[in-house]
Structures are given as structure tokens and as C-alpha cells.
PDB file of N, CA and C in Angstrom:
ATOM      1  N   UNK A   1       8.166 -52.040  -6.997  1.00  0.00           N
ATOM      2  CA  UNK A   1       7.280 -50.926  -7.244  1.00  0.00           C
ATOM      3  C   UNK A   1       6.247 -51.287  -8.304  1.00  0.00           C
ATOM      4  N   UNK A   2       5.265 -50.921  -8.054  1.00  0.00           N
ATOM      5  CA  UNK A   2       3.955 -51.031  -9.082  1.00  0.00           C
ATOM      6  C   UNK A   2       3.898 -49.719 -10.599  1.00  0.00           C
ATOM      7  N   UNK A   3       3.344 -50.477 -11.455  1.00  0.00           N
ATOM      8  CA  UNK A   3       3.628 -49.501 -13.050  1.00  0.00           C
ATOM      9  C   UNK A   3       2.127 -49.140 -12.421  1.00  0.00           C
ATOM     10  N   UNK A   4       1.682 -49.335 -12.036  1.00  0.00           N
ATOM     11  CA  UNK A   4      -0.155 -48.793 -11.856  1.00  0.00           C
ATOM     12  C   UNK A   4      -0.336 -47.880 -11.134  1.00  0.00           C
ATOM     13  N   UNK A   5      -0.451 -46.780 -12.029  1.00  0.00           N
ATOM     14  CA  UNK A   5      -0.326 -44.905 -11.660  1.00  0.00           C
ATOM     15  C   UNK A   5      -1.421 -44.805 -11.965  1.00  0.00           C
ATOM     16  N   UNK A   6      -2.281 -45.488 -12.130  1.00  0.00           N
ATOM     17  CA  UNK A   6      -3.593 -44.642 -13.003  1.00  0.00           C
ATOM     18  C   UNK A   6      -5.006 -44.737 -11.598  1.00  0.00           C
ATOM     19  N   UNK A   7      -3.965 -44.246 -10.714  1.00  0.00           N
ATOM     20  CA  UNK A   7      -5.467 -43.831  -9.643  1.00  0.00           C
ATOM     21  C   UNK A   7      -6.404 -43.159  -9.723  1.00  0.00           C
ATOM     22  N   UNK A   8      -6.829 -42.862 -10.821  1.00  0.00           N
ATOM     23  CA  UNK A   8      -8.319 -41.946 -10.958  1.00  0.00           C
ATOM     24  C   UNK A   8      -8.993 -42.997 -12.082  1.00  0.00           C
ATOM     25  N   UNK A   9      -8.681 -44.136 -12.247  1.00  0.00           N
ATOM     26  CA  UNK A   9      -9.227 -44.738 -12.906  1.00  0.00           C
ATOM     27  C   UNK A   9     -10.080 -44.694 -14.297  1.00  0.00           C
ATOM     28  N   UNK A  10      -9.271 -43.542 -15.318  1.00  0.00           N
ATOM     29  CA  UNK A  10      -9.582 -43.798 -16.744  1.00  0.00           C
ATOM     30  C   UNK A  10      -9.137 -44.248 -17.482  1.00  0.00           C
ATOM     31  N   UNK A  11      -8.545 -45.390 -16.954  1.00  0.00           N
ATOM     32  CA  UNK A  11      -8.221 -45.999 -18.497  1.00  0.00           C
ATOM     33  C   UNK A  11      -6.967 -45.391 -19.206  1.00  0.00           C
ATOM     34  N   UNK A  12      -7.684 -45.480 -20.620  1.00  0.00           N
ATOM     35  CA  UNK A  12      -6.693 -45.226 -21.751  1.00  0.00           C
ATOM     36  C   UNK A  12      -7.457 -43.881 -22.618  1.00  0.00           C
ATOM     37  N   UNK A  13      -8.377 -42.981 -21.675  1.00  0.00           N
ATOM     38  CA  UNK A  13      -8.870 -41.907 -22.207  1.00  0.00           C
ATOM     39  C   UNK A  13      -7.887 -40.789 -22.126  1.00  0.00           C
ATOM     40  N   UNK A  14      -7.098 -40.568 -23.215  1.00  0.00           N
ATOM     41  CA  UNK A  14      -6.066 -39.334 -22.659  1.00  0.00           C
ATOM     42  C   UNK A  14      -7.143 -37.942 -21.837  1.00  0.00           C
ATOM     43  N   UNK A  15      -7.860 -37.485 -22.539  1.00  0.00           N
ATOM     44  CA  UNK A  15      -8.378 -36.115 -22.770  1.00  0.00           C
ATOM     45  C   UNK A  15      -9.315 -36.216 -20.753  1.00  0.00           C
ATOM     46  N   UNK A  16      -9.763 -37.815 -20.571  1.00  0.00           N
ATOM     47  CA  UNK A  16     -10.778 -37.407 -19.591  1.00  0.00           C
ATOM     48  C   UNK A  16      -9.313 -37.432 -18.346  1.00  0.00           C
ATOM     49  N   UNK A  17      -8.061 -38.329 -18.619  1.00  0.00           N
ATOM     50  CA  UNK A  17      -6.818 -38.616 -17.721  1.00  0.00           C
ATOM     51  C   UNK A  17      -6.132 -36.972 -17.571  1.00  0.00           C
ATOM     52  N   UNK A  18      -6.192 -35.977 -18.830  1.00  0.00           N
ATOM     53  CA  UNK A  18      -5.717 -34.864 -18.654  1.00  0.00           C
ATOM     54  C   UNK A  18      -6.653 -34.147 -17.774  1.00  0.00           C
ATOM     55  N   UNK A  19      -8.047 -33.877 -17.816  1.00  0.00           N
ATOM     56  CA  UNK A  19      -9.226 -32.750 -17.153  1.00  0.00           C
ATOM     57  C   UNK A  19      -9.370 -33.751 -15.234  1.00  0.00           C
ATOM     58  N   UNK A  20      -8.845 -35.078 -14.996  1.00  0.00           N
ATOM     59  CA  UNK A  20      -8.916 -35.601 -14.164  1.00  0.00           C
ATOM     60  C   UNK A  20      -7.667 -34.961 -13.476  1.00  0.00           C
ATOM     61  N   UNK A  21      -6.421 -35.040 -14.265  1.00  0.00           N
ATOM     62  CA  UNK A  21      -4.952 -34.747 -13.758  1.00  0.00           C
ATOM     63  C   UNK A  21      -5.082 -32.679 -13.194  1.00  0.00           C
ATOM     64  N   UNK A  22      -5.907 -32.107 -13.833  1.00  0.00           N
ATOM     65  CA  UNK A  22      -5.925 -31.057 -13.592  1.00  0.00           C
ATOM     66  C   UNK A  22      -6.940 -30.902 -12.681  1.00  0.00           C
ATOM     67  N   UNK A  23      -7.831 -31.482 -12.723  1.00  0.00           N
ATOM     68  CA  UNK A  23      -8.695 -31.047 -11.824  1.00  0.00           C
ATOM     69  C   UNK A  23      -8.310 -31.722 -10.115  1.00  0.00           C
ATOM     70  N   UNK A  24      -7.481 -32.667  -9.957  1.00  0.00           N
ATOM     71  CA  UNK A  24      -6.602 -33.016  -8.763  1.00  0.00           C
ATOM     72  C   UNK A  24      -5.742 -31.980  -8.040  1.00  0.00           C
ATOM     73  N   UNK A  25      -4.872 -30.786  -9.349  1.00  0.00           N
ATOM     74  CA  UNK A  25      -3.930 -30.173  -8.700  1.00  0.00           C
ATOM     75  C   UNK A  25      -4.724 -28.950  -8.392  1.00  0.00           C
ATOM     76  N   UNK A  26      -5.993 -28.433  -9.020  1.00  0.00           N
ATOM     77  CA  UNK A  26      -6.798 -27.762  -8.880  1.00  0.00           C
ATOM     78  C   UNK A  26      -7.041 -27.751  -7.174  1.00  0.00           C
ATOM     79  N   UNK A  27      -7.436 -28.907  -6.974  1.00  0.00           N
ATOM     80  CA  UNK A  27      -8.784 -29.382  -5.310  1.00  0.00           C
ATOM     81  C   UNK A  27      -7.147 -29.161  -4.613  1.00  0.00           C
ATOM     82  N   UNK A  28      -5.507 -29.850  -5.153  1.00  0.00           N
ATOM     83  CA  UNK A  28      -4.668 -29.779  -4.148  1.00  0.00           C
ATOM     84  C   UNK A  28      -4.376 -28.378  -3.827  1.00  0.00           C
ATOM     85  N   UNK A  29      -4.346 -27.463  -4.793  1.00  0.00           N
ATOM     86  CA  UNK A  29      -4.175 -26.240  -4.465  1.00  0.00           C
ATOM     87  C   UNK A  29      -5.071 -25.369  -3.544  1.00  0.00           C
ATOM     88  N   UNK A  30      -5.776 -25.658  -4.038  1.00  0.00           N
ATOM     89  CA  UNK A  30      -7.539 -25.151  -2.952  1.00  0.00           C
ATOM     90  C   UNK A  30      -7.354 -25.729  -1.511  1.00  0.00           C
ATOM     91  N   UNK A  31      -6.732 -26.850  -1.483  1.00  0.00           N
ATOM     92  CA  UNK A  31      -6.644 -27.122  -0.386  1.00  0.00           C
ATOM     93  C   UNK A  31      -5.063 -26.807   0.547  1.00  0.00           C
ATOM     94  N   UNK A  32      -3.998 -26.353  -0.376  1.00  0.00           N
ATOM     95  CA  UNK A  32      -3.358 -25.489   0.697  1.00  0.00           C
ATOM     96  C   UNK A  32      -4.000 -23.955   0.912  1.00  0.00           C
ATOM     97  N   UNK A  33      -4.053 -23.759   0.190  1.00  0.00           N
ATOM     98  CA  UNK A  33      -4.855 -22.372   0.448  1.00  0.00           C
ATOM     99  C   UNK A  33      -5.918 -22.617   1.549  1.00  0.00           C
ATOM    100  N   UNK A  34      -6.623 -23.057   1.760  1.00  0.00           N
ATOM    101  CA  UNK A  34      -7.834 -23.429   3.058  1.00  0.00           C
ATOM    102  C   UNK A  34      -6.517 -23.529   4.268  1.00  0.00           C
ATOM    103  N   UNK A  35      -5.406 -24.538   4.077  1.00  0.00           N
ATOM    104  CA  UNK A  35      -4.883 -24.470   5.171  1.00  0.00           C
ATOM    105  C   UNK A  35      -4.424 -23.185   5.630  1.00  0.00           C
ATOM    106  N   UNK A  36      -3.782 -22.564   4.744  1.00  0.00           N
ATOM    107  CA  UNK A  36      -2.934 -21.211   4.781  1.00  0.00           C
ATOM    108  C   UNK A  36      -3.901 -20.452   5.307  1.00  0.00           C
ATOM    109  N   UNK A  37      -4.818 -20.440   5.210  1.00  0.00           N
ATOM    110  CA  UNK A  37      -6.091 -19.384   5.595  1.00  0.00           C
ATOM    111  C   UNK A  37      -6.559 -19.699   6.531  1.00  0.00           C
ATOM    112  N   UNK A  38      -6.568 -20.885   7.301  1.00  0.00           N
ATOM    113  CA  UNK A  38      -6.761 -20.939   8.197  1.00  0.00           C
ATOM    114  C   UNK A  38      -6.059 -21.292   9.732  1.00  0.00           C
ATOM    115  N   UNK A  39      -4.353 -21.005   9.140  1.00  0.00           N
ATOM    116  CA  UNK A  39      -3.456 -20.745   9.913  1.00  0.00           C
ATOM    117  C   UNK A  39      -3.357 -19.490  10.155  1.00  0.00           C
ATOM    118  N   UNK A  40      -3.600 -19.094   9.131  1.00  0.00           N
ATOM    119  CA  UNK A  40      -3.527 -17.269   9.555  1.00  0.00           C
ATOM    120  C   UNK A  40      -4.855 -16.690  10.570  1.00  0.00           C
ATOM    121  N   UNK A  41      -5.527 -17.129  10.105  1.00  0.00           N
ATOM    122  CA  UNK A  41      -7.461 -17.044  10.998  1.00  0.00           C
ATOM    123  C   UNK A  41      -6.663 -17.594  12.399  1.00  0.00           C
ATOM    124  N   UNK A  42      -6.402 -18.721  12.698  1.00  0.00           N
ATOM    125  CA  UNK A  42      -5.801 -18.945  13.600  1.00  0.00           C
ATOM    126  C   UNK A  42      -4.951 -18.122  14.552  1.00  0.00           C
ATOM    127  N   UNK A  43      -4.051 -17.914  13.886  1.00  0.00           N
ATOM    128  CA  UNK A  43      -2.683 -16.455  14.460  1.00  0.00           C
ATOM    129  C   UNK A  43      -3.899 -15.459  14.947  1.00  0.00           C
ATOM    130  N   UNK A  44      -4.161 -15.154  13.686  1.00  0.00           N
ATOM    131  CA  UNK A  44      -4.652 -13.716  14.223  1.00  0.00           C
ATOM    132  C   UNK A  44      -5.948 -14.127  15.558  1.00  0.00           C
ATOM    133  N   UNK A  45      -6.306 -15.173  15.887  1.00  0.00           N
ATOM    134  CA  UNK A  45      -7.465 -15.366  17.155  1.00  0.00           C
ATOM    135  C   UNK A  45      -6.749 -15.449  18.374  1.00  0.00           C
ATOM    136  N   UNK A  46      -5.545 -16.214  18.387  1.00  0.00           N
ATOM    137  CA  UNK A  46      -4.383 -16.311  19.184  1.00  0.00           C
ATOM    138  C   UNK A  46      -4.233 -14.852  19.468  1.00  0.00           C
ATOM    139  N   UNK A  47      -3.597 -14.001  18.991  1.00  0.00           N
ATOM    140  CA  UNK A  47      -3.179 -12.740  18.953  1.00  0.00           C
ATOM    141  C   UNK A  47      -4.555 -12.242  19.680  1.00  0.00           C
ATOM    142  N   UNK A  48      -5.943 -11.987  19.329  1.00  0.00           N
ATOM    143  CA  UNK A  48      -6.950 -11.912  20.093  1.00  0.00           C
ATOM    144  C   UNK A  48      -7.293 -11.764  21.443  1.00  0.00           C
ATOM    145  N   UNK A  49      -6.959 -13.322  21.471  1.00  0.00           N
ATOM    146  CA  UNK A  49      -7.225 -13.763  22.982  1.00  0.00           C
ATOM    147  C   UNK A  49      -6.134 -13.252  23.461  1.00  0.00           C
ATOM    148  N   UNK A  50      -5.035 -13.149  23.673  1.00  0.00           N
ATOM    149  CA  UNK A  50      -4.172 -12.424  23.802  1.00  0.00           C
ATOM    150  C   UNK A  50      -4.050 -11.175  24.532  1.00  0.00           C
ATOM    151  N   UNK A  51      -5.114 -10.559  23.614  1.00  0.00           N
ATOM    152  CA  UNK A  51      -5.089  -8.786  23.767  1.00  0.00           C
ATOM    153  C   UNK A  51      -6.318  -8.702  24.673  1.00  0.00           C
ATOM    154  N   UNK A  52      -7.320  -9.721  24.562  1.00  0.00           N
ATOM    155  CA  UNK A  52      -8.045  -9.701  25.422  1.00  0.00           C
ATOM    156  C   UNK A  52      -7.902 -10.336  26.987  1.00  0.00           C
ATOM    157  N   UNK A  53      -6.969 -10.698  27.105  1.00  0.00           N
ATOM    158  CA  UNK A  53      -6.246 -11.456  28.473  1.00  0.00           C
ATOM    159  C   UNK A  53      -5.638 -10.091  28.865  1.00  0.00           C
ATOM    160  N   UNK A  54      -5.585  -9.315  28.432  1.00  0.00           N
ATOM    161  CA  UNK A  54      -4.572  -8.341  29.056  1.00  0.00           C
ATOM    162  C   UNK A  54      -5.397  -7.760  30.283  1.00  0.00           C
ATOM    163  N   UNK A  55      -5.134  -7.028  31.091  1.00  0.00           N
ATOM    164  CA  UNK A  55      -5.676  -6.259  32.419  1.00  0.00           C
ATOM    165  C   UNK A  55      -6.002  -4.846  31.584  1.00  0.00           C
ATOM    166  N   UNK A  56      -6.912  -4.611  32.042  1.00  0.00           N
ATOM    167  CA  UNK A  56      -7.796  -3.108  31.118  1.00  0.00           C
ATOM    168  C   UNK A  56      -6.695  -2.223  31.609  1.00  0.00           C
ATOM    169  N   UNK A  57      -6.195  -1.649  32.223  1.00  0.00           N
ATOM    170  CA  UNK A  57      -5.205  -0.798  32.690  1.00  0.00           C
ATOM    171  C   UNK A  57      -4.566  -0.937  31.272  1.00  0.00           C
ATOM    172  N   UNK A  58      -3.924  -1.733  30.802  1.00  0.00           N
ATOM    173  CA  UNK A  58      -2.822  -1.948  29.473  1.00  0.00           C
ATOM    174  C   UNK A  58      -3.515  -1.652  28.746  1.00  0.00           C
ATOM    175  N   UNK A  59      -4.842  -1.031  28.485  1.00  0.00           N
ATOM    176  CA  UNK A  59      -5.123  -0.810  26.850  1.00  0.00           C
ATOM    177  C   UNK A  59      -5.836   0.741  27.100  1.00  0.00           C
ATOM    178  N   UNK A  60      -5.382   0.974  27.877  1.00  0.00           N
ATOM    179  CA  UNK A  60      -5.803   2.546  28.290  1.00  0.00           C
ATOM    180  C   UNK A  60      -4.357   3.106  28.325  1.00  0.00           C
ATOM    181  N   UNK A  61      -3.062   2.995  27.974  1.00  0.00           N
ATOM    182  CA  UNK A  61      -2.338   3.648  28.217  1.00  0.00           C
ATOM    183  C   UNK A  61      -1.728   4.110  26.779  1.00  0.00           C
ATOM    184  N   UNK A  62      -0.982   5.211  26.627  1.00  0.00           N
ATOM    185  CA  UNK A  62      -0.566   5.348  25.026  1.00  0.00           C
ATOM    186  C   UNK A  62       0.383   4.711  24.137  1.00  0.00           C
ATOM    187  N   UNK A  63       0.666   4.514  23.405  1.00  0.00           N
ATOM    188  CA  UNK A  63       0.835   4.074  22.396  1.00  0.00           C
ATOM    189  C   UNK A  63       2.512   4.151  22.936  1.00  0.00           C
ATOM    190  N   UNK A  64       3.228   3.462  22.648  1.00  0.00           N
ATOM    191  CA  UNK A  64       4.177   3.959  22.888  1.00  0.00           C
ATOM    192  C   UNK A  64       5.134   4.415  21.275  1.00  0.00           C
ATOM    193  N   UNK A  65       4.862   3.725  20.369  1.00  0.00           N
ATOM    194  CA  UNK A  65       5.086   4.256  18.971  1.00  0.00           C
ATOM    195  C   UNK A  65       5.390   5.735  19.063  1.00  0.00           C
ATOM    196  N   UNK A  66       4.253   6.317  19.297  1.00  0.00           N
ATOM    197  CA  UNK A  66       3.806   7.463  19.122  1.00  0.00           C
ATOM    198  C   UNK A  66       4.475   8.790  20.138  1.00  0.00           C
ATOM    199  N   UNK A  67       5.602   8.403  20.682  1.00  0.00           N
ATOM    200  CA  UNK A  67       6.730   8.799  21.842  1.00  0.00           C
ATOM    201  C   UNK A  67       7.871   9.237  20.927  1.00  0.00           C
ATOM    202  N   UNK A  68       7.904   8.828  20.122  1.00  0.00           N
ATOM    203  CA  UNK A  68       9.146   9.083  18.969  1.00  0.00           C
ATOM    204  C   UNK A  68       8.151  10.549  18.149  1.00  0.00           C
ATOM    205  N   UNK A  69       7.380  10.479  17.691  1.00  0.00           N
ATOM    206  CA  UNK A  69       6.775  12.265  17.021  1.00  0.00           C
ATOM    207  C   UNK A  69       7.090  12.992  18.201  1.00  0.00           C
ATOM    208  N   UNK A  70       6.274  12.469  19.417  1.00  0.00           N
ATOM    209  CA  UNK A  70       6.473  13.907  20.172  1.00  0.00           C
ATOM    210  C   UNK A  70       7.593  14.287  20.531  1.00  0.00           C
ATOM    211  N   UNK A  71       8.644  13.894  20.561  1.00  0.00           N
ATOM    212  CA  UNK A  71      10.182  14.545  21.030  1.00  0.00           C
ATOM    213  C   UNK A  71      10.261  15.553  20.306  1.00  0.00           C
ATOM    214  N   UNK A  72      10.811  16.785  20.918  1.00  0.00           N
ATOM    215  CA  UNK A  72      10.945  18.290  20.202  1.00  0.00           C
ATOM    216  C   UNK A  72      12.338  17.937  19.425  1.00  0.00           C
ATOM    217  N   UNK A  73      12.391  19.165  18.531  1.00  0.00           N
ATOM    218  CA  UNK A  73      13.655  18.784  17.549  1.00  0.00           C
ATOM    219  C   UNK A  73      14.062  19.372  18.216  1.00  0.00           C
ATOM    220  N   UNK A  74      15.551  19.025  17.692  1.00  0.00           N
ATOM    221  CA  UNK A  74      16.899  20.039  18.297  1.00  0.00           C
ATOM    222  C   UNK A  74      17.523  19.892  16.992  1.00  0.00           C
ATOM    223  N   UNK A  75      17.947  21.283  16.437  1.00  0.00           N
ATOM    224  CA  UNK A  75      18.663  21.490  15.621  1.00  0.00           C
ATOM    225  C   UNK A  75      20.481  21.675  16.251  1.00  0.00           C
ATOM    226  N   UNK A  76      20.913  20.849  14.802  1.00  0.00           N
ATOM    227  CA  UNK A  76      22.715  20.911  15.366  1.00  0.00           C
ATOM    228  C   UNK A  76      23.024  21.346  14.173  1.00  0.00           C
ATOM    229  N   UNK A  77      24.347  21.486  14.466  1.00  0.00           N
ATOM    230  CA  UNK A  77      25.204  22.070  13.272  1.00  0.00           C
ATOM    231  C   UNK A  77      26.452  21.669  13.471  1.00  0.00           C
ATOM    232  N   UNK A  78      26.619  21.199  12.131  1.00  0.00           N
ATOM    233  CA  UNK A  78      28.029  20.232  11.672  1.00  0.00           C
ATOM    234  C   UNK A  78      29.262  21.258  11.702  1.00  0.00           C
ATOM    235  N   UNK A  79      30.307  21.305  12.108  1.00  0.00           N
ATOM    236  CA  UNK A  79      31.098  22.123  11.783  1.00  0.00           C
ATOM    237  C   UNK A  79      32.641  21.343  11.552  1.00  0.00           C
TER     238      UNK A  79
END
């Protein structure tokens, strides 16, 4: 194994090796975030095309969620 870690190439400058070392995890972080964001941009276009593949008949019909409010109550009693 090699002792030669110093891939950003400063030397023996602590202060420019510290603002170099931070500014690396800085761009690495930025750059999961771009991925993450654009996995999700992704999903959600997938999901898209998706809804747009469907036959128009399927997006004219109701909700089906919305089948659970309308049921009338029925009151019971515990005895």
C-alpha cells in the first residue's frame, strides 16, 4: 500500500489541505443529492407515463378511496 494520500496535491499546507478536504465532502455531498433527486424525478416520470398509458375510460371513473365516506352509518349497541 502507498503512504501517498495527498491527492489534492498541497503539500504540507495544513489550512489550504483542510478548505481542500472540505470542500471535496462538500461537491461529494452535492453530488448524492443530484443523484437522489434525480431518482426521485425519475420515479415520479415512470409513475407518469404510467398514468398516461392508461385507457381514458380508467381516469374517468371514481375514486375508489372515496367508497369508504359514502357508506351510511349504522349505529350498534354493545350489550
Amino acid at each position: 500500500m502507498s503512504d501517498h494520500q495527498d491527492y489534492l496535491g498541497t503539500g504540507s499546507d495544513t489550512k489550504f489541505r483542510l478548505r481542500a478536504d472540505v470542500l471535496m465532502l462538500m461537491l461529494k455531498g452535492a453530488g448524492y443529492a443530484a443523484v437522489f433527486c434525480l431518482v426521485l424525478w425519475f420515479g415520479l416520470m415512470v409513475l407518469y407515463w404510467i398514468g398516461k398509458a392508461l385507457p381514458e375510460e380508467s381516469r374517468d371513473t371514481p375514486d375508489p378511496g372515496q367508497a369508504f365516506l359514502q357508506q351510511p352509518y349504522i349505529e350498534t349497541t354493545r350489550v
